[in-house]
N, C-alpha and C. Protein backbone atom coordinates (compact mmCIF):
# COMPACT_ATOMS: atom_id res chain seq x y z
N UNK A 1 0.84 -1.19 0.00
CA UNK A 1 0.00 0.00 0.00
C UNK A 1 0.88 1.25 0.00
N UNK A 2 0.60 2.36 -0.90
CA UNK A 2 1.15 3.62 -0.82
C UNK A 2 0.68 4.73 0.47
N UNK A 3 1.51 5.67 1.07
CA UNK A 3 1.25 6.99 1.98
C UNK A 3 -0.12 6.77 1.59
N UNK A 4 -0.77 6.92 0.25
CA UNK A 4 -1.82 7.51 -0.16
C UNK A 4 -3.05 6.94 0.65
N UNK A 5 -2.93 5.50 -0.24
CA UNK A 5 -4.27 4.83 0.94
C UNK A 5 -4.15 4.64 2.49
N UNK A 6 -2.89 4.90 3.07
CA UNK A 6 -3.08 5.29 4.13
C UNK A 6 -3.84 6.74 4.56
N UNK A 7 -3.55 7.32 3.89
CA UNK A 7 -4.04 8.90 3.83
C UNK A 7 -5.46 8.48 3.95
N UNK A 8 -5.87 8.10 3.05
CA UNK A 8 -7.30 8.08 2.63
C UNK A 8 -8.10 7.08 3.41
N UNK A 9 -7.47 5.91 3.93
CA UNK A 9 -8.39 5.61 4.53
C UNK A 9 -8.08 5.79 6.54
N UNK A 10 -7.49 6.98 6.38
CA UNK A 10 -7.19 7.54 7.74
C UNK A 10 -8.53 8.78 7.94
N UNK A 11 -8.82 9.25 6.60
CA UNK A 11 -10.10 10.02 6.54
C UNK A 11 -10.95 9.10 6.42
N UNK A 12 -11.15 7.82 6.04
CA UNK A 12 -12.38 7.07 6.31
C UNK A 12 -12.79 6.87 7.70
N UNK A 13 -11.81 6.66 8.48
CA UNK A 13 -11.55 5.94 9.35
C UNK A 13 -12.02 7.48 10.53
N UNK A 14 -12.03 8.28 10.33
CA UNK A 14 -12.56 9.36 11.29
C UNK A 14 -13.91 9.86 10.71
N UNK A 15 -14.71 10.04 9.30
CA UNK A 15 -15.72 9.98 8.95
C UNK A 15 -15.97 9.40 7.41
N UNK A 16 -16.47 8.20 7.65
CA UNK A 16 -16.33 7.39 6.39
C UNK A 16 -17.68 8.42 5.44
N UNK A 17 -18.41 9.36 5.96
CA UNK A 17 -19.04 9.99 5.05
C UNK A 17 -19.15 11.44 4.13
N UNK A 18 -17.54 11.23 4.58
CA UNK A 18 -16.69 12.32 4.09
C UNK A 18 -16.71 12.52 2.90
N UNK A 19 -17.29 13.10 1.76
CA UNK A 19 -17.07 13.54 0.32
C UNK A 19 -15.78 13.78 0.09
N UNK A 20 -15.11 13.19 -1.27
CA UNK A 20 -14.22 12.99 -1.54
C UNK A 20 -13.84 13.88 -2.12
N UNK A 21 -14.75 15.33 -2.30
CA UNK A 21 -14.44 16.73 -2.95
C UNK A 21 -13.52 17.79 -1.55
N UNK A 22 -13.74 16.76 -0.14
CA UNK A 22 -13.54 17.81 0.69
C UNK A 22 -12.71 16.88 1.11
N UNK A 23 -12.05 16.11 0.81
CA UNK A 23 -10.96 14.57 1.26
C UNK A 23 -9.90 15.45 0.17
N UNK A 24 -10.34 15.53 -1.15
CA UNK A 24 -9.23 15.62 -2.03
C UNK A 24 -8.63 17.29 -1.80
N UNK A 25 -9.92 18.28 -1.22
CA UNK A 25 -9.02 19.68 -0.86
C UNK A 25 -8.06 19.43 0.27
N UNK A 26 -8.28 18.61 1.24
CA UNK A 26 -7.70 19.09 2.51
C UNK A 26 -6.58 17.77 1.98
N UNK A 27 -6.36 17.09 1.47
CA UNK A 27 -5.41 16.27 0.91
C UNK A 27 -3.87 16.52 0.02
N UNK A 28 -5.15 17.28 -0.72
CA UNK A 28 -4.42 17.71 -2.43
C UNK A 28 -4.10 16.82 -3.15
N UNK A 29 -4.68 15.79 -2.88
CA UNK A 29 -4.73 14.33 -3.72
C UNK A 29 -5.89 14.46 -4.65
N UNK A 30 -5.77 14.45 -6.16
CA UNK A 30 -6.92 14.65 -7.06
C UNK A 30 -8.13 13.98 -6.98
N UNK A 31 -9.86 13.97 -6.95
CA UNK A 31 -10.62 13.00 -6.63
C UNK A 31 -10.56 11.98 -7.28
N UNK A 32 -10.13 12.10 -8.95
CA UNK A 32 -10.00 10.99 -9.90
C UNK A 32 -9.05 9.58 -8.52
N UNK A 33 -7.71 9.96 -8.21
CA UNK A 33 -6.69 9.66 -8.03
C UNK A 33 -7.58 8.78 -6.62
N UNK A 34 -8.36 9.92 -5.52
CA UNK A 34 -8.89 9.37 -4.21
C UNK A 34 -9.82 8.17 -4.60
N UNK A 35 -10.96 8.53 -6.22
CA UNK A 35 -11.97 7.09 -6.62
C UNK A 35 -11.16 6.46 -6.70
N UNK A 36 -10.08 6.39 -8.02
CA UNK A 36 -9.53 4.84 -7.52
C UNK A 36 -9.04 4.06 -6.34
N UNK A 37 -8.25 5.07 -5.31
CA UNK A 37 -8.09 4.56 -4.34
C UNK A 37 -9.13 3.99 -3.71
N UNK A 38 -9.80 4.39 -3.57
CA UNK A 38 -11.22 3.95 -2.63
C UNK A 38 -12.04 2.73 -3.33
N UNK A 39 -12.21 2.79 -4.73
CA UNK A 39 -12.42 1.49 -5.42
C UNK A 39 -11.20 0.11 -5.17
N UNK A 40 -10.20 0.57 -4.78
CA UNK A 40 -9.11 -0.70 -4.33
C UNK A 40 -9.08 -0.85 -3.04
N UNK A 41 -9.62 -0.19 -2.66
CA UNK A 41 -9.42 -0.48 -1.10
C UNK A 41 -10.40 -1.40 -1.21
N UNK A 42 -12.04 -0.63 -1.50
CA UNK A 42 -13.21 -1.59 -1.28
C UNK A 42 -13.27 -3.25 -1.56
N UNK A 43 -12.52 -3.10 -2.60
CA UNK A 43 -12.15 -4.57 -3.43
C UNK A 43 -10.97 -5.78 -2.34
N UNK A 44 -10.69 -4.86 -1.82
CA UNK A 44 -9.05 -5.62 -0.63
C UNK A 44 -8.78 -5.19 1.12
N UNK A 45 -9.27 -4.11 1.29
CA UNK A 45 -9.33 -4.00 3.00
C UNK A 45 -10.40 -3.41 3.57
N UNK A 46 -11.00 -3.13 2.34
CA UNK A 46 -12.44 -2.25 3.32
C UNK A 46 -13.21 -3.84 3.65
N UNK A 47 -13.40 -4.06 4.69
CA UNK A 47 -14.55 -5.33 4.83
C UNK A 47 -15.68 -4.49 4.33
N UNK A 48 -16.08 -3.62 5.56
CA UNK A 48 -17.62 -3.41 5.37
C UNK A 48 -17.66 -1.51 5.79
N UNK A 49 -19.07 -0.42 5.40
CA UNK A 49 -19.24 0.32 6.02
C UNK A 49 -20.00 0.07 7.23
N UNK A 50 -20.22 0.67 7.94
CA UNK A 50 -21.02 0.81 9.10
C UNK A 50 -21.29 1.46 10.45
N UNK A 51 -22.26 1.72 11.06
CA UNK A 51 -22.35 2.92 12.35
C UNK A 51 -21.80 2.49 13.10
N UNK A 52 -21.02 3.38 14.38
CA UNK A 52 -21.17 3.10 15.31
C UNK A 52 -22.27 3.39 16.52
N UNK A 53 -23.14 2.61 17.44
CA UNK A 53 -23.84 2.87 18.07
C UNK A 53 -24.06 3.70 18.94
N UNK A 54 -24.65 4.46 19.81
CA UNK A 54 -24.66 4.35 21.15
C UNK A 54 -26.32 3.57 21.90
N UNK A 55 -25.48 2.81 22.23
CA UNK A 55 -26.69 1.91 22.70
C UNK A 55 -27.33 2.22 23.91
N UNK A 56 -26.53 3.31 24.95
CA UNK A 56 -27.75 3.63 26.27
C UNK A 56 -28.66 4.56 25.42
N UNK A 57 -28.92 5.72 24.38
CA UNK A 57 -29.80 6.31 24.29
C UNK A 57 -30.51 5.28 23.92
N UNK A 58 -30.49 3.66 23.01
CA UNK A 58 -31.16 2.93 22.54
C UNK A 58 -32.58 2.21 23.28
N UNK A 59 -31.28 2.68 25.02
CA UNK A 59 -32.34 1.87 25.86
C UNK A 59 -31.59 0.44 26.08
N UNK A 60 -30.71 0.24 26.02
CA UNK A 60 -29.69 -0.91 26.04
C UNK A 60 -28.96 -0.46 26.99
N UNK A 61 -28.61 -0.89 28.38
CA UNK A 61 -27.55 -0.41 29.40
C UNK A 61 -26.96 -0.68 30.03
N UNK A 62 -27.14 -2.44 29.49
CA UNK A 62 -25.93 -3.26 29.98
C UNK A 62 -25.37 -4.50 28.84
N UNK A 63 -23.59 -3.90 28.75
CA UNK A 63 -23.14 -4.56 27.89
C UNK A 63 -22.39 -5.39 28.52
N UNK A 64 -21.77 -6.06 27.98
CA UNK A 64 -20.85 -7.11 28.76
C UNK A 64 -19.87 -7.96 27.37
N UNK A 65 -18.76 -8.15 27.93
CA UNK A 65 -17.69 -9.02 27.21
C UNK A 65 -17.76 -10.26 28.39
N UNK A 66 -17.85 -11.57 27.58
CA UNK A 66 -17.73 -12.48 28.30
C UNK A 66 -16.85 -14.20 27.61
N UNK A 67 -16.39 -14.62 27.86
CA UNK A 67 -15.15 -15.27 27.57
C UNK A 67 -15.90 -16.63 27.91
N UNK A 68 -15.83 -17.79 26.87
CA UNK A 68 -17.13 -18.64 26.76
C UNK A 68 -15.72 -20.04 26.51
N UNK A 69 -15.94 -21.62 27.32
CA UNK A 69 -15.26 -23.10 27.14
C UNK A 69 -16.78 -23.44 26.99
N UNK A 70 -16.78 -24.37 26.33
CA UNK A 70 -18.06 -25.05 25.94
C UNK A 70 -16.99 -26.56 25.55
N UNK A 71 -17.71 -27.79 25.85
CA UNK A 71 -17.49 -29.06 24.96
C UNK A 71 -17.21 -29.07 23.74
N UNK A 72 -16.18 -29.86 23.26
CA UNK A 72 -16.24 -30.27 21.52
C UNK A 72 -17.70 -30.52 21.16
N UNK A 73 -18.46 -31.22 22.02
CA UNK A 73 -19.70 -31.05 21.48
C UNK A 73 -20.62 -30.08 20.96
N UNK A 74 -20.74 -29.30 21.38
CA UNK A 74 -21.59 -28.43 21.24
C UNK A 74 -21.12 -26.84 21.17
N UNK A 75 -19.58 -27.66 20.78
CA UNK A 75 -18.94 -26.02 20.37
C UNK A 75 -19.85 -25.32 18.75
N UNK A 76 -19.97 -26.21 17.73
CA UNK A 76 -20.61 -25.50 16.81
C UNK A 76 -21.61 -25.22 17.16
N UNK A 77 -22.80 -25.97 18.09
CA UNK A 77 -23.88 -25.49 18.04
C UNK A 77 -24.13 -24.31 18.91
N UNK A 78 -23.10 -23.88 19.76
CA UNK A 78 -23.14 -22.66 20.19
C UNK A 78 -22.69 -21.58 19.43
N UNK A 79 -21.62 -21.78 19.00
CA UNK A 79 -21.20 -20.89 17.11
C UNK A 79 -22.13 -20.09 16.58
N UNK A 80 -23.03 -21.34 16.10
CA UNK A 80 -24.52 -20.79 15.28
C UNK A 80 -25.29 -20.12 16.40
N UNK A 81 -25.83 -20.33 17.06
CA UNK A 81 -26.27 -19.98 18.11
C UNK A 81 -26.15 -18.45 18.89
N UNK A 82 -24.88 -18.07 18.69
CA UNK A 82 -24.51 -16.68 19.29
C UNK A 82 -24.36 -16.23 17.53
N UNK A 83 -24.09 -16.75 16.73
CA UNK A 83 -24.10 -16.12 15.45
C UNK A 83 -25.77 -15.06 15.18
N UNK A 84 -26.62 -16.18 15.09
CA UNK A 84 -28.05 -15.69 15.24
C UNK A 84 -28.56 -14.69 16.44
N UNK A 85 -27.83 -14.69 17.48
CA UNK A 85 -28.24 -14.21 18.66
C UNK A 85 -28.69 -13.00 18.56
N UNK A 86 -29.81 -12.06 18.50
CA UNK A 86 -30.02 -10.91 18.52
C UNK A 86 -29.35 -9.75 19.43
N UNK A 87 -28.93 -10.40 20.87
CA UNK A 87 -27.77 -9.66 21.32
C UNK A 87 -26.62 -9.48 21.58
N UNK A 88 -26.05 -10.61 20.84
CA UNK A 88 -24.69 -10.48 20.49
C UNK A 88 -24.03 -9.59 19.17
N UNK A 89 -23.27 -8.56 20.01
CA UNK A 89 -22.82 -7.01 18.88
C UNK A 89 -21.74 -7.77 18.27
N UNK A 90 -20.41 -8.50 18.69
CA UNK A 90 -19.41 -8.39 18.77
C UNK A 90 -19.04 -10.27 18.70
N UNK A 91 -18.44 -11.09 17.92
CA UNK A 91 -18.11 -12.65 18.04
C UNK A 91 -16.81 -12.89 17.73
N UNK A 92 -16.17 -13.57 18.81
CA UNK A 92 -14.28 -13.74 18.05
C UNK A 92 -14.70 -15.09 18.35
N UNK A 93 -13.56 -16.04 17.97
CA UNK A 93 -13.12 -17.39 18.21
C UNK A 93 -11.37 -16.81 18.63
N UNK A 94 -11.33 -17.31 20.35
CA UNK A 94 -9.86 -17.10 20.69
C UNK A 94 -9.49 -18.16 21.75
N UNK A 95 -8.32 -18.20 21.68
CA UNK A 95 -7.47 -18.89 22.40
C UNK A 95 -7.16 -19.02 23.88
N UNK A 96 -5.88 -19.83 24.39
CA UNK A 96 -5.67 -19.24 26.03
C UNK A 96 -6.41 -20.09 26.73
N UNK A 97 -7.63 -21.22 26.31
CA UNK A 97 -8.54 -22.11 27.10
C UNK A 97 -9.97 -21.63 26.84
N UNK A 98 -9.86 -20.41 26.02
CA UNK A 98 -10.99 -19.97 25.91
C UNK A 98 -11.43 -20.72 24.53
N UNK A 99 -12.89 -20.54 24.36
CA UNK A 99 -13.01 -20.77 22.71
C UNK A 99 -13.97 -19.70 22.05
N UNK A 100 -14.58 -19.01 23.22
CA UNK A 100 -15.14 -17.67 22.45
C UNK A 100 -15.24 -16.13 23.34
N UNK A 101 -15.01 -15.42 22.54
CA UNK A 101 -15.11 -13.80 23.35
C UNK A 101 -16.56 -13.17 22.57
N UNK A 102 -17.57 -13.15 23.62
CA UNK A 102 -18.30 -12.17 23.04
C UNK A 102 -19.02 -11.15 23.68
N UNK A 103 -18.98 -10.13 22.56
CA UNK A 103 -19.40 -8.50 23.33
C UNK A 103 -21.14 -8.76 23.18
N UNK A 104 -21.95 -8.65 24.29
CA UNK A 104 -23.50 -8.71 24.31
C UNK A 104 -23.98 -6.96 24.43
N UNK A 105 -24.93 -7.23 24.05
CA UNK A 105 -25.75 -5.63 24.38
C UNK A 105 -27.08 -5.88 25.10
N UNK A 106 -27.92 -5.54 26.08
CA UNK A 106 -29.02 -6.01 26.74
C UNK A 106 -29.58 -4.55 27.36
N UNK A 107 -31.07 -4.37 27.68
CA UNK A 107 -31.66 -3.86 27.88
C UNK A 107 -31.71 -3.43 29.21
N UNK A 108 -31.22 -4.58 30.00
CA UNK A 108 -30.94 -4.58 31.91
C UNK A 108 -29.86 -5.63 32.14
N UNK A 109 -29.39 -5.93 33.43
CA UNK A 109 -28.86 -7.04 34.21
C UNK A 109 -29.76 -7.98 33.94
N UNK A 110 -30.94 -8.25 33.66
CA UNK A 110 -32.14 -9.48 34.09
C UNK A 110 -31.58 -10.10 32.88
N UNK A 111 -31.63 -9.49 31.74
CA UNK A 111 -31.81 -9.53 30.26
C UNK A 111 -30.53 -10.98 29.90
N UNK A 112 -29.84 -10.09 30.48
CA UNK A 112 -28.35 -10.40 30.26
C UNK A 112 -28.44 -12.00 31.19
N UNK A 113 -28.79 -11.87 32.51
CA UNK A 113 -28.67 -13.24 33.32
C UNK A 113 -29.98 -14.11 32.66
N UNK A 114 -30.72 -13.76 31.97
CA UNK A 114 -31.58 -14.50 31.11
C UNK A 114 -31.19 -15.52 29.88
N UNK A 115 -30.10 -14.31 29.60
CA UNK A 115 -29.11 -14.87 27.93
C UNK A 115 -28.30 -15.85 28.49
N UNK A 116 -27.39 -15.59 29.77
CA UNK A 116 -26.66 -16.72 30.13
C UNK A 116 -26.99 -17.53 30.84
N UNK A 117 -28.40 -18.20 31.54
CA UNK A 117 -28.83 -18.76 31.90
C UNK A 117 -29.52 -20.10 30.52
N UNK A 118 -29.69 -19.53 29.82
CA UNK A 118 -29.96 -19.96 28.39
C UNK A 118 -28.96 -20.91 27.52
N UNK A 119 -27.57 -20.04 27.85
CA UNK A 119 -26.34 -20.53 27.08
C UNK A 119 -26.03 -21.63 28.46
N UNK A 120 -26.36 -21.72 29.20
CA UNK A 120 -25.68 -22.85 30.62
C UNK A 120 -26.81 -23.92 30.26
N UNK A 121 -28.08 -23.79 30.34
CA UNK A 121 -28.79 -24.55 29.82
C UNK A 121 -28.58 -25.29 28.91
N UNK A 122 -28.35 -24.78 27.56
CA UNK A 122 -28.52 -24.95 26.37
C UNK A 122 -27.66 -25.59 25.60
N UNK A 123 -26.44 -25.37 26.26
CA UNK A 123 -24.79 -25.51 25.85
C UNK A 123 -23.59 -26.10 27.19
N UNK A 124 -24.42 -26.30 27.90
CA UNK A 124 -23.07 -27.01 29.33
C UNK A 124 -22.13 -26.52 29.10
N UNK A 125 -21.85 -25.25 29.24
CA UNK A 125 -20.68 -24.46 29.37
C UNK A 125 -19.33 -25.30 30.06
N UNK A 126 -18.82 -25.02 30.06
CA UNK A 126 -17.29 -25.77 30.86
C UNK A 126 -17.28 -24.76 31.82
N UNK A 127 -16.94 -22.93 31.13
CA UNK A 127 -16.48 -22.15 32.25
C UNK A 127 -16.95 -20.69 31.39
N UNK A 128 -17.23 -19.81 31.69
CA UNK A 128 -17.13 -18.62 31.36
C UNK A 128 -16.68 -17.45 32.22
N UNK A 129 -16.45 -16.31 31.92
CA UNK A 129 -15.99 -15.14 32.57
C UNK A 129 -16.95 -14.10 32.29
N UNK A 130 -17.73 -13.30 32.91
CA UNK A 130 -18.18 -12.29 32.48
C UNK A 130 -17.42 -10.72 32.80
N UNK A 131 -17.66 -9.77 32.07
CA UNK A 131 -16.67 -8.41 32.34
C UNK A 131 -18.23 -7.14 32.18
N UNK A 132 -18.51 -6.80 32.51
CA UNK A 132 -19.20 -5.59 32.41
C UNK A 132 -18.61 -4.57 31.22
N UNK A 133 -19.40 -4.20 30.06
CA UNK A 133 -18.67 -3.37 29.59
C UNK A 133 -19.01 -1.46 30.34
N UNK A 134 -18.64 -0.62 31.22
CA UNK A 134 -18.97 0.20 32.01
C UNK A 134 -18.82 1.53 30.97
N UNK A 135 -17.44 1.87 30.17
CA UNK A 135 -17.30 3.01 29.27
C UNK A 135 -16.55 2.93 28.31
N UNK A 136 -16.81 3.44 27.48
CA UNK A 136 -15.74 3.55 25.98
C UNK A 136 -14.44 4.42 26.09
N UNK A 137 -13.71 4.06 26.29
CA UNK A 137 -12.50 4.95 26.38
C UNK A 137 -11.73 5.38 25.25
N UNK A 138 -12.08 4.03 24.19
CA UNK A 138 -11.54 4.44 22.83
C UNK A 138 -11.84 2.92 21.88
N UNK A 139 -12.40 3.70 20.67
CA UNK A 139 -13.39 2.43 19.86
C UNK A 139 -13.09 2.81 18.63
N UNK A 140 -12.53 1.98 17.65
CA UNK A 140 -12.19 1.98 16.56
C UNK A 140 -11.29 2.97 16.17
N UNK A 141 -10.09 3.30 16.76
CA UNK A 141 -9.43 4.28 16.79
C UNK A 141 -8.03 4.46 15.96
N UNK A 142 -8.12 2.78 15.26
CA UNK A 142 -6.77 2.50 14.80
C UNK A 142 -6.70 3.01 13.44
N UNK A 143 -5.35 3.29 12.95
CA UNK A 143 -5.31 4.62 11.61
C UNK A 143 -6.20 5.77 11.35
N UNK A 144 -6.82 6.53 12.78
CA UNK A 144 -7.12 7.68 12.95
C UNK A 144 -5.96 8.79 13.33
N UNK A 145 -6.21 9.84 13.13
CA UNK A 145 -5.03 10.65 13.16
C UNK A 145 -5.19 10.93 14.79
């Protein structure tokens, strides 16, 4: 990758709905020059666009990261399972003894001990960890200026 698409997608990356007439003044990179860039990116590192939330005005006010061992058994069917999940924001597959990290979003505490009462049920957990998510200190911040 050239300075350039770093450039450019360092302005995505602080407002991806940035017009590329006001990307290419404060740049001085021509727009011809910024479309193609932005057509190669899309094609090779852009995954996806998308918002970021805030989920207490949503009415959502308790998040949580929680760190999931489940059986060889019923490791896929928990997979699918939190895949579909309507409150799961956030799904990794990681390591360390763990086999999944996931960020939930919920409406209360009840909500939330409802969801994991569900997944203990549902899935014979081995072990999990739960973390409260309490404040954002810094979210998607990487190749921002």
């Amino acid at each position: 990758m050239q300075p350039k698409h770093f450039l450019l997608l360092s302005f995505l990356r602080e407002n991806s709905r940035e017009k590329l007439t006001t990307i290419s003044r404060k740049t001085r990179i021509p727009i011809s020059t910024l479309f193609d860039l932005l057509k190669e990116l899309q094609e090779s590192i852009i995954i996806k666009n998308t918002t970021l939330i805030n989920f207490e005005r949503l009415g959502y006010h308790t998040r949580a990261q929680i760190f999931l061992r489940v059986g060889q058994n019923n490791k896929e069917k928990l997979k699918q399972h939190l895949i579909l999940n309507e409150n799961v924001n956030n799904l990794f597959k990681i390591n360390n003894g763990w086999d999944f990290l996931v960020e939930t979003v919920h409406q209360n505490i009840q909500d939330l001990d409802k969801f994991l009462d569900k997944l203990n049920n549902n899935y014979a957990l081995e072990d999990k960890q739960l973390n409260y998510l309490i404040n954002d200190i810094k979210r998607e911040g990487f190749l921002i200026k």
